[in-house]
PDB file of N, CA and C in Angstrom:
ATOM      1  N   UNK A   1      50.732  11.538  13.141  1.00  0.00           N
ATOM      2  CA  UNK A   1      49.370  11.272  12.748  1.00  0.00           C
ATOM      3  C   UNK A   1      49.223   9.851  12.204  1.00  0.00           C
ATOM      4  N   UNK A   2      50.142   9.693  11.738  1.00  0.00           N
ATOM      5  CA  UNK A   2      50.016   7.920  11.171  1.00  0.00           C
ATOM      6  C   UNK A   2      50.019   6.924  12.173  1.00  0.00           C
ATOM      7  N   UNK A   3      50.415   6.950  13.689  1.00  0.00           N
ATOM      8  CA  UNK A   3      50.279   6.368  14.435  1.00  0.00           C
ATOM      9  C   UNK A   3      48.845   5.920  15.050  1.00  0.00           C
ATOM     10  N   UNK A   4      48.065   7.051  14.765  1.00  0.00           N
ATOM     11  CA  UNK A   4      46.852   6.967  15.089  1.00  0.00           C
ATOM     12  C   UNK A   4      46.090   6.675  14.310  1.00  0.00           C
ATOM     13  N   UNK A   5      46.362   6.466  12.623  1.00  0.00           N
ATOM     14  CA  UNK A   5      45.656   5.664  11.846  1.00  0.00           C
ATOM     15  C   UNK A   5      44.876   4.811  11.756  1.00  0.00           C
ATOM     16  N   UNK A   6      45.791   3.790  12.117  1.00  0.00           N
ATOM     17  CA  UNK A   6      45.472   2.177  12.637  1.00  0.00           C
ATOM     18  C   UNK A   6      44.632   1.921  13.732  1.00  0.00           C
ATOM     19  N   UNK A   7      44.566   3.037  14.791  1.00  0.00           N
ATOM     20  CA  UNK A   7      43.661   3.245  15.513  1.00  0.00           C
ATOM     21  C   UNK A   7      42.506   3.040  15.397  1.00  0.00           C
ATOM     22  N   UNK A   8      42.385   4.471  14.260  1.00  0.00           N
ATOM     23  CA  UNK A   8      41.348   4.804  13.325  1.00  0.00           C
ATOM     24  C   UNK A   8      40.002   3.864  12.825  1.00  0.00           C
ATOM     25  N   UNK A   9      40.917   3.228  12.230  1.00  0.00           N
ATOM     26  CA  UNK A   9      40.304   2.337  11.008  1.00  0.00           C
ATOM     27  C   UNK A   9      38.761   1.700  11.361  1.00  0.00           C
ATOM     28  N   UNK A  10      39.189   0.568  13.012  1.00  0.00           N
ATOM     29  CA  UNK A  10      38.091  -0.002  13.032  1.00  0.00           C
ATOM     30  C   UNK A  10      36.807   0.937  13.340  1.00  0.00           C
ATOM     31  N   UNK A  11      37.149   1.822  13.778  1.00  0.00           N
ATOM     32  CA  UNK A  11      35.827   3.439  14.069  1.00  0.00           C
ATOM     33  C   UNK A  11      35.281   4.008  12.891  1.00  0.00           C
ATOM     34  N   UNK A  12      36.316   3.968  11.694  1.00  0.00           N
ATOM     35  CA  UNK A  12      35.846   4.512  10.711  1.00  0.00           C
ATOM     36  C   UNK A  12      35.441   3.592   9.636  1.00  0.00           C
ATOM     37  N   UNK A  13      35.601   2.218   9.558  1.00  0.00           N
ATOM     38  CA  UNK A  13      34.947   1.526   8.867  1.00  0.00           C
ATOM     39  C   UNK A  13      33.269   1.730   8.590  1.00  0.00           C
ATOM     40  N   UNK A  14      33.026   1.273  10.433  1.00  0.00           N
ATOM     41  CA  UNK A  14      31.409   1.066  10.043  1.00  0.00           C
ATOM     42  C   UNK A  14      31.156   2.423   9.803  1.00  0.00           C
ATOM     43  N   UNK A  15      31.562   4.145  10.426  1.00  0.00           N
ATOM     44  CA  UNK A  15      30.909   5.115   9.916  1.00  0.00           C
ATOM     45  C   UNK A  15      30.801   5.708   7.963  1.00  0.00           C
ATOM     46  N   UNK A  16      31.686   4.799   7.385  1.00  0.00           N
ATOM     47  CA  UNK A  16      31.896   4.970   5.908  1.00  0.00           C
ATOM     48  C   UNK A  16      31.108   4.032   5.935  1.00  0.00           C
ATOM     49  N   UNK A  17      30.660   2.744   6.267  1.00  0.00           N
ATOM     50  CA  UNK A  17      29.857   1.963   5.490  1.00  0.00           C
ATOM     51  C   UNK A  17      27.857   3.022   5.908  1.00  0.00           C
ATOM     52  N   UNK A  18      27.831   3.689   6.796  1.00  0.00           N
ATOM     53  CA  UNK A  18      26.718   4.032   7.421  1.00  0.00           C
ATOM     54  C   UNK A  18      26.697   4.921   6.331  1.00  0.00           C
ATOM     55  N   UNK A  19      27.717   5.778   6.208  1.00  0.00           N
ATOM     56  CA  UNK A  19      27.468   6.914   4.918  1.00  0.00           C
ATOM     57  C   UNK A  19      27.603   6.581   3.569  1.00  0.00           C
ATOM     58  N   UNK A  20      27.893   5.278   3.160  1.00  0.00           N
ATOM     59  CA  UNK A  20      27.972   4.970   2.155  1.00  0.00           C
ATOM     60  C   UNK A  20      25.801   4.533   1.372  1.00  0.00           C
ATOM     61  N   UNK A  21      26.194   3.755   2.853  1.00  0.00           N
ATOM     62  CA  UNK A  21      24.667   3.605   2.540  1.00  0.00           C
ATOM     63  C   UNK A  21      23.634   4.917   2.802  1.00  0.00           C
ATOM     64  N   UNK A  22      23.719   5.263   3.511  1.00  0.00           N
ATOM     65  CA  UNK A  22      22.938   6.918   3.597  1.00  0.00           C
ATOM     66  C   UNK A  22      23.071   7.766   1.984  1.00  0.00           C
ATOM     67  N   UNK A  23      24.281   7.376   0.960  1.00  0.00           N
ATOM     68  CA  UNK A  23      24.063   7.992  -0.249  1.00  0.00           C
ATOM     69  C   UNK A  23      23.524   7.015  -1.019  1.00  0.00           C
ATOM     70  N   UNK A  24      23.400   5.525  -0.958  1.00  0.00           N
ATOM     71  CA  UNK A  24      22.910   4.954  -1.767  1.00  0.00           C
ATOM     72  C   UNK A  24      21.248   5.468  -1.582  1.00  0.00           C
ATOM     73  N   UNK A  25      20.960   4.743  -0.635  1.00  0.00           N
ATOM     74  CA  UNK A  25      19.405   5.490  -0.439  1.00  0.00           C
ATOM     75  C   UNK A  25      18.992   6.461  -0.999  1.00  0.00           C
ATOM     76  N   UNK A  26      19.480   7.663  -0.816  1.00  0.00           N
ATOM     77  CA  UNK A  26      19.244   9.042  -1.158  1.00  0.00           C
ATOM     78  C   UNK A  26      19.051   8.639  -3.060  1.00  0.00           C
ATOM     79  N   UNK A  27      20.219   7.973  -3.291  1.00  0.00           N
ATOM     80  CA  UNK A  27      19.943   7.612  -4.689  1.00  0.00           C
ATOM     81  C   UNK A  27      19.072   6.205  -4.875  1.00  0.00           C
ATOM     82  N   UNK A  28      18.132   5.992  -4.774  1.00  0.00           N
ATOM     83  CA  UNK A  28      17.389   5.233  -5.008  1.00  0.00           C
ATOM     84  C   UNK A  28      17.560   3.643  -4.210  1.00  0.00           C
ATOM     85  N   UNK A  29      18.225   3.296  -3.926  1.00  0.00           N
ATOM     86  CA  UNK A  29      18.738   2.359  -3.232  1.00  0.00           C
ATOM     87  C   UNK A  29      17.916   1.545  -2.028  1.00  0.00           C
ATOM     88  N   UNK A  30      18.320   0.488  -1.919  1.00  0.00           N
ATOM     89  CA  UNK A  30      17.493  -0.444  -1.262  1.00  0.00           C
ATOM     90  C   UNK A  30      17.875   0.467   0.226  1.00  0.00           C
ATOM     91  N   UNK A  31      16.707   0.333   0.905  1.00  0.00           N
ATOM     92  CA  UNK A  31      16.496   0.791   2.126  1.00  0.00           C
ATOM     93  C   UNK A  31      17.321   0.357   3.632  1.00  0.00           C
ATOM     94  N   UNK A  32      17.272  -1.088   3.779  1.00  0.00           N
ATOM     95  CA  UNK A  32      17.838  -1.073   4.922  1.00  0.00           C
ATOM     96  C   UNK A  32      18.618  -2.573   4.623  1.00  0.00           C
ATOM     97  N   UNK A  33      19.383  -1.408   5.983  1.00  0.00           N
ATOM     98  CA  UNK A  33      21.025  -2.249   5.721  1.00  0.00           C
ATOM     99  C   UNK A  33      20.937  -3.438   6.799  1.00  0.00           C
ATOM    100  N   UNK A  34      21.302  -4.762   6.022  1.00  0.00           N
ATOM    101  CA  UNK A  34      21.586  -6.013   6.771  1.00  0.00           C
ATOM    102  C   UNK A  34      22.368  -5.997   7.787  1.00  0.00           C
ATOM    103  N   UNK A  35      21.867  -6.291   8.838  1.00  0.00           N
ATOM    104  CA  UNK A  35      23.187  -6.663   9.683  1.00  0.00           C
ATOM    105  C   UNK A  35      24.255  -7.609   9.680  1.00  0.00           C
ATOM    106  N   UNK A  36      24.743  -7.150  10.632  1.00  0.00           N
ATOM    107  CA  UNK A  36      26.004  -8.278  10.465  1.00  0.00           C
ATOM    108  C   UNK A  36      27.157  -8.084   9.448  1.00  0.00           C
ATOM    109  N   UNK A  37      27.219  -7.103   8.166  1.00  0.00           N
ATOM    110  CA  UNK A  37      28.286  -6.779   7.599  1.00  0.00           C
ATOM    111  C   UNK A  37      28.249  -5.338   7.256  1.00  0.00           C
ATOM    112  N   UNK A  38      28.675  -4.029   7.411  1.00  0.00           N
ATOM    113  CA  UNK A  38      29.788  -4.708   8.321  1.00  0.00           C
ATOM    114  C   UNK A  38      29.149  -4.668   9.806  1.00  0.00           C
ATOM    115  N   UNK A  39      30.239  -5.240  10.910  1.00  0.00           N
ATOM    116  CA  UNK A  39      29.986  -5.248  12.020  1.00  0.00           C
ATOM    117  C   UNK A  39      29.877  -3.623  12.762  1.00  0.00           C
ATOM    118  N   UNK A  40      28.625  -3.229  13.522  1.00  0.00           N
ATOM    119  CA  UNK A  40      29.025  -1.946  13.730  1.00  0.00           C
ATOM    120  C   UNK A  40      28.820  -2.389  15.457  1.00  0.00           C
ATOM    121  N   UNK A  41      30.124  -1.555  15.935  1.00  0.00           N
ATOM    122  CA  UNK A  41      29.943  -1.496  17.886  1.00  0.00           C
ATOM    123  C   UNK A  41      29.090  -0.656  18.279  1.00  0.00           C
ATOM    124  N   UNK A  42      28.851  -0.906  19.394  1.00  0.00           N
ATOM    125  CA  UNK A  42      28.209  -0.354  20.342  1.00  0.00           C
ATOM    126  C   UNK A  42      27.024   1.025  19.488  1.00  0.00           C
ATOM    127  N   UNK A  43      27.402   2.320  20.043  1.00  0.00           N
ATOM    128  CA  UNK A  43      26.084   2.830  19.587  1.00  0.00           C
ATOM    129  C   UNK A  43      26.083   3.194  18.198  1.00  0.00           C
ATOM    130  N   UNK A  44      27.256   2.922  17.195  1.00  0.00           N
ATOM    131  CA  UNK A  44      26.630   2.801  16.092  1.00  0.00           C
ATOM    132  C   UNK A  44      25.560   1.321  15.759  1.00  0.00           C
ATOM    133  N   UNK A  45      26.357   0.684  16.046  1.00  0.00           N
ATOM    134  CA  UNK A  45      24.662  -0.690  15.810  1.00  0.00           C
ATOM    135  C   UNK A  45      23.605  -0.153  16.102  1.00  0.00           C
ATOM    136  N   UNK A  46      23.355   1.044  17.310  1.00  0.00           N
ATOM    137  CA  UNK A  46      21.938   1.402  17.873  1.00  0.00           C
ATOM    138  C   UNK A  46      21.829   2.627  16.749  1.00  0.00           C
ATOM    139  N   UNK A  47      22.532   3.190  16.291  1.00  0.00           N
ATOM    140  CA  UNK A  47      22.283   4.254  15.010  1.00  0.00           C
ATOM    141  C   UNK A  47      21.618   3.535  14.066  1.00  0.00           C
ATOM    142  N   UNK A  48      22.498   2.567  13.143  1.00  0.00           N
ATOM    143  CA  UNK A  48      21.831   1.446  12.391  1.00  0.00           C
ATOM    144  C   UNK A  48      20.553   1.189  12.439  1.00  0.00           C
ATOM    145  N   UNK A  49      20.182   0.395  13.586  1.00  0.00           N
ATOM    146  CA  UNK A  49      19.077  -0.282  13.848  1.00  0.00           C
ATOM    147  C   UNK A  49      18.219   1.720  13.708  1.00  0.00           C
ATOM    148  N   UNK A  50      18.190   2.560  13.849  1.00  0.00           N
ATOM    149  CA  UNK A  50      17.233   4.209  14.282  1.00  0.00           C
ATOM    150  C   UNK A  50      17.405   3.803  13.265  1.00  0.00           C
ATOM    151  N   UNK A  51      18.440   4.041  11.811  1.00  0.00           N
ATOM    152  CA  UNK A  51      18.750   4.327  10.903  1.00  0.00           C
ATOM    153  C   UNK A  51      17.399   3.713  10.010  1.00  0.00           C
ATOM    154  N   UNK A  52      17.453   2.413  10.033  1.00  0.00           N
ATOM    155  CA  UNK A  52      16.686   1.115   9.316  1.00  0.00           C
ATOM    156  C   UNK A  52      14.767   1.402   9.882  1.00  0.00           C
ATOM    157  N   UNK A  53      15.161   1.690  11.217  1.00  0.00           N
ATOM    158  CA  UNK A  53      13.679   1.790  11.429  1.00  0.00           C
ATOM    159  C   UNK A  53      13.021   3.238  11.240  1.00  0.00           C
ATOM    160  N   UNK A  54      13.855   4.349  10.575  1.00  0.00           N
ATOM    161  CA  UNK A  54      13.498   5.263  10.158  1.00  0.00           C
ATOM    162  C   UNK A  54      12.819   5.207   8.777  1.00  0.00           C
ATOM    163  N   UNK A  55      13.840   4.542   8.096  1.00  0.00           N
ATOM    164  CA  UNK A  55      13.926   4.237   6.526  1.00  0.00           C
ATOM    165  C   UNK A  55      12.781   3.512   6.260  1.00  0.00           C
ATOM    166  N   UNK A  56      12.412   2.476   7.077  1.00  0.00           N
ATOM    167  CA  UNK A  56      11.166   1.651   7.094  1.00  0.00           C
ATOM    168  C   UNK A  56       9.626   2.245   7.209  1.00  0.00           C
ATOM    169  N   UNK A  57       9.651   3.221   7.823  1.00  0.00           N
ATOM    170  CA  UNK A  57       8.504   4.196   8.275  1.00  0.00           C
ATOM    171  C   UNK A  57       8.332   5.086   7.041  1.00  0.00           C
ATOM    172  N   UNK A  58       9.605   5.677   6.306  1.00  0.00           N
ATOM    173  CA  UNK A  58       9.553   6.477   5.404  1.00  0.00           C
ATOM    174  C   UNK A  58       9.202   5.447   3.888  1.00  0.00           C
ATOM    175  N   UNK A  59       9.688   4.418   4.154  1.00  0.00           N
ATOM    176  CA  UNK A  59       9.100   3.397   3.220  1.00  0.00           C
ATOM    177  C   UNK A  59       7.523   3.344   2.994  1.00  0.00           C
ATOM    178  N   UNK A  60       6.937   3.178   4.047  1.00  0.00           N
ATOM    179  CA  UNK A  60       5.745   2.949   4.333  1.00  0.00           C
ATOM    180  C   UNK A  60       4.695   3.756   4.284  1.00  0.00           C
ATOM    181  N   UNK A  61       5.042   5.599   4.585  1.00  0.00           N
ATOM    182  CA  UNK A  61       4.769   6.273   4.392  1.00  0.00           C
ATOM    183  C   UNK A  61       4.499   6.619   2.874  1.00  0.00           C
ATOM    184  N   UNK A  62       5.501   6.649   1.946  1.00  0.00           N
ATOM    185  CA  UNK A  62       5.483   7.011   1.353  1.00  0.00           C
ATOM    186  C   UNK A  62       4.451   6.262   0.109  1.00  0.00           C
ATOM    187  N   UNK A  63       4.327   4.722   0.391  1.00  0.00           N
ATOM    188  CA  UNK A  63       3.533   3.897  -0.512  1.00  0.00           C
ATOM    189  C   UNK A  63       2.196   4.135   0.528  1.00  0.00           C
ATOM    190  N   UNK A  64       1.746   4.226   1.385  1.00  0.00           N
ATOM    191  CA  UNK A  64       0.617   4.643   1.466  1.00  0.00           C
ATOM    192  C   UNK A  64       0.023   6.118   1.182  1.00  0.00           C
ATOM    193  N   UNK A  65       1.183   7.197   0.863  1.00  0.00           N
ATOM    194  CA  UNK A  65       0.496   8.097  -0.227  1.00  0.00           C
ATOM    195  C   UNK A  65       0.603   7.935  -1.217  1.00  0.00           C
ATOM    196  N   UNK A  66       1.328   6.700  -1.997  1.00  0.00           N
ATOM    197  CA  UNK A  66       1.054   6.851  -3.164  1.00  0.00           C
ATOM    198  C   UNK A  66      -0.359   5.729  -3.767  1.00  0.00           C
ATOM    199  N   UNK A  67      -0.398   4.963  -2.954  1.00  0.00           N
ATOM    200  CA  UNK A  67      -2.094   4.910  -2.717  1.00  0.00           C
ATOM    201  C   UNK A  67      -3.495   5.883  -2.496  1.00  0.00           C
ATOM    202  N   UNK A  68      -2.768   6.702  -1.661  1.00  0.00           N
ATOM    203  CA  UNK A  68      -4.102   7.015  -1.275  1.00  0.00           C
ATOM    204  C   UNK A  68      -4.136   8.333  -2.468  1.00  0.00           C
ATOM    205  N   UNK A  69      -2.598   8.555  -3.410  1.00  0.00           N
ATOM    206  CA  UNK A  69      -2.521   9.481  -4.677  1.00  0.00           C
ATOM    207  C   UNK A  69      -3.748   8.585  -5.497  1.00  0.00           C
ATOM    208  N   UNK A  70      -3.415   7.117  -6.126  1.00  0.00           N
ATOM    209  CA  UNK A  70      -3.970   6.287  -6.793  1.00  0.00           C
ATOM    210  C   UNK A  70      -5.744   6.620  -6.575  1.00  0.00           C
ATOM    211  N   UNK A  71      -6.398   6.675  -5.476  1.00  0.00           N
ATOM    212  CA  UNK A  71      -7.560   6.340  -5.089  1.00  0.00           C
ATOM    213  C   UNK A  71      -8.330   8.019  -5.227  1.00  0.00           C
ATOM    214  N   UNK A  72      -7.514   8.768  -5.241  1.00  0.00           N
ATOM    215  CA  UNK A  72      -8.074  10.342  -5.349  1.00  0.00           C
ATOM    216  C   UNK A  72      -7.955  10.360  -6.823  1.00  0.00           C
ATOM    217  N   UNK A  73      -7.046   9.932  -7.922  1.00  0.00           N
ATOM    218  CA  UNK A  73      -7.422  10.292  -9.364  1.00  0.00           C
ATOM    219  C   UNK A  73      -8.080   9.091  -9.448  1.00  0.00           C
ATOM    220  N   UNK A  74      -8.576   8.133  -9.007  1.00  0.00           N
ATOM    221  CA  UNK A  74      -9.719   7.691  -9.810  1.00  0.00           C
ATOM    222  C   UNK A  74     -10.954   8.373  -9.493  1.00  0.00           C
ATOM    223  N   UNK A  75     -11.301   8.528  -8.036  1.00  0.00           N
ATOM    224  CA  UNK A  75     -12.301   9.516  -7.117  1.00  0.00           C
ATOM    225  C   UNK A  75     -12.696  10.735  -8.320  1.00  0.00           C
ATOM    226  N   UNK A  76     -11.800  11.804  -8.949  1.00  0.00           N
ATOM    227  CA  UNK A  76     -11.665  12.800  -9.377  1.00  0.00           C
ATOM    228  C   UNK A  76     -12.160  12.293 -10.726  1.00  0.00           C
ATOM    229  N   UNK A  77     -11.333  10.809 -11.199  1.00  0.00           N
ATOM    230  CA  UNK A  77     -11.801  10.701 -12.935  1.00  0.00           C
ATOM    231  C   UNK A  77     -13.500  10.467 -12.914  1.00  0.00           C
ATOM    232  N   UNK A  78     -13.712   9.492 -11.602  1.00  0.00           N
ATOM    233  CA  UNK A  78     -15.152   9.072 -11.444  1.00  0.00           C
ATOM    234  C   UNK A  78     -16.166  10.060 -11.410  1.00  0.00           C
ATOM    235  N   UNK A  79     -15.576  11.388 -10.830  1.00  0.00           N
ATOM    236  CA  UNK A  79     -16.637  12.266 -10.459  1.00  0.00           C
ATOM    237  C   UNK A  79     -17.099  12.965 -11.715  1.00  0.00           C
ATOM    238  N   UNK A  80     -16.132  13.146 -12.814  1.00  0.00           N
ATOM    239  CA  UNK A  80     -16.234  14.216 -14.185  1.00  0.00           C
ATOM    240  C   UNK A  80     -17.001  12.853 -15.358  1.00  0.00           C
ATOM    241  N   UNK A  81     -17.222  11.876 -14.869  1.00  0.00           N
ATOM    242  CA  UNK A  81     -17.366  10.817 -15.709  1.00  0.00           C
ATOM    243  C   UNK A  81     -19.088  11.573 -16.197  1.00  0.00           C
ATOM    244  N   UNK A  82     -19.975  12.204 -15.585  1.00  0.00           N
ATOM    245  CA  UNK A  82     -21.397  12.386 -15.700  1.00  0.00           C
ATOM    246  C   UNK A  82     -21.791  13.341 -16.361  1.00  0.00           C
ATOM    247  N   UNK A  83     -20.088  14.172 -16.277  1.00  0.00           N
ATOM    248  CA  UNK A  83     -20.272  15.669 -16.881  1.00  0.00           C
ATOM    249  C   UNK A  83     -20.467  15.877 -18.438  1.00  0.00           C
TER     250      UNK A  83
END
């Protein structure tokens, strides 16, 4: 099994750096990962790149409900203001 270690390594680099960042996120963490370090081949780079443009959407998503949260309690404070 140790022969195939070394094998290993360069395959399992970028998938530990993909899951490393997949727990940072989860914990609050900046969203998307720079390219270029580490280097990921072939269809992990194309995971990455899904990865980032997922994260980006869920970014986006999520601050436009918390806008459109913002604009319903004022809506709601405005409406009881007469009462």
């Amino acid at each position: 099994m140790s022969l195939q270690l070394p094998k290993a390594r360069p395959v399992l680099r970028p998938v530990q750096a993909l899951q490393r960042h997949a727990a940072a996120v989860s914990a609050g963490g900046e969203a998307v990962l720079p390219p270029g370090r580490p280097r990921f081949p072939g269809e992990l780079e194309s995971l990455r790149i899904s990865l980032n443009e997922m994260l980006g959407l869920l970014q986006s998503r999520f601050a436009a409900l918390q806008a459109s949260e913002e604009r319903f309690e004022l809506a709601v404070r405005g409406s009881t203001d007469g009462l």
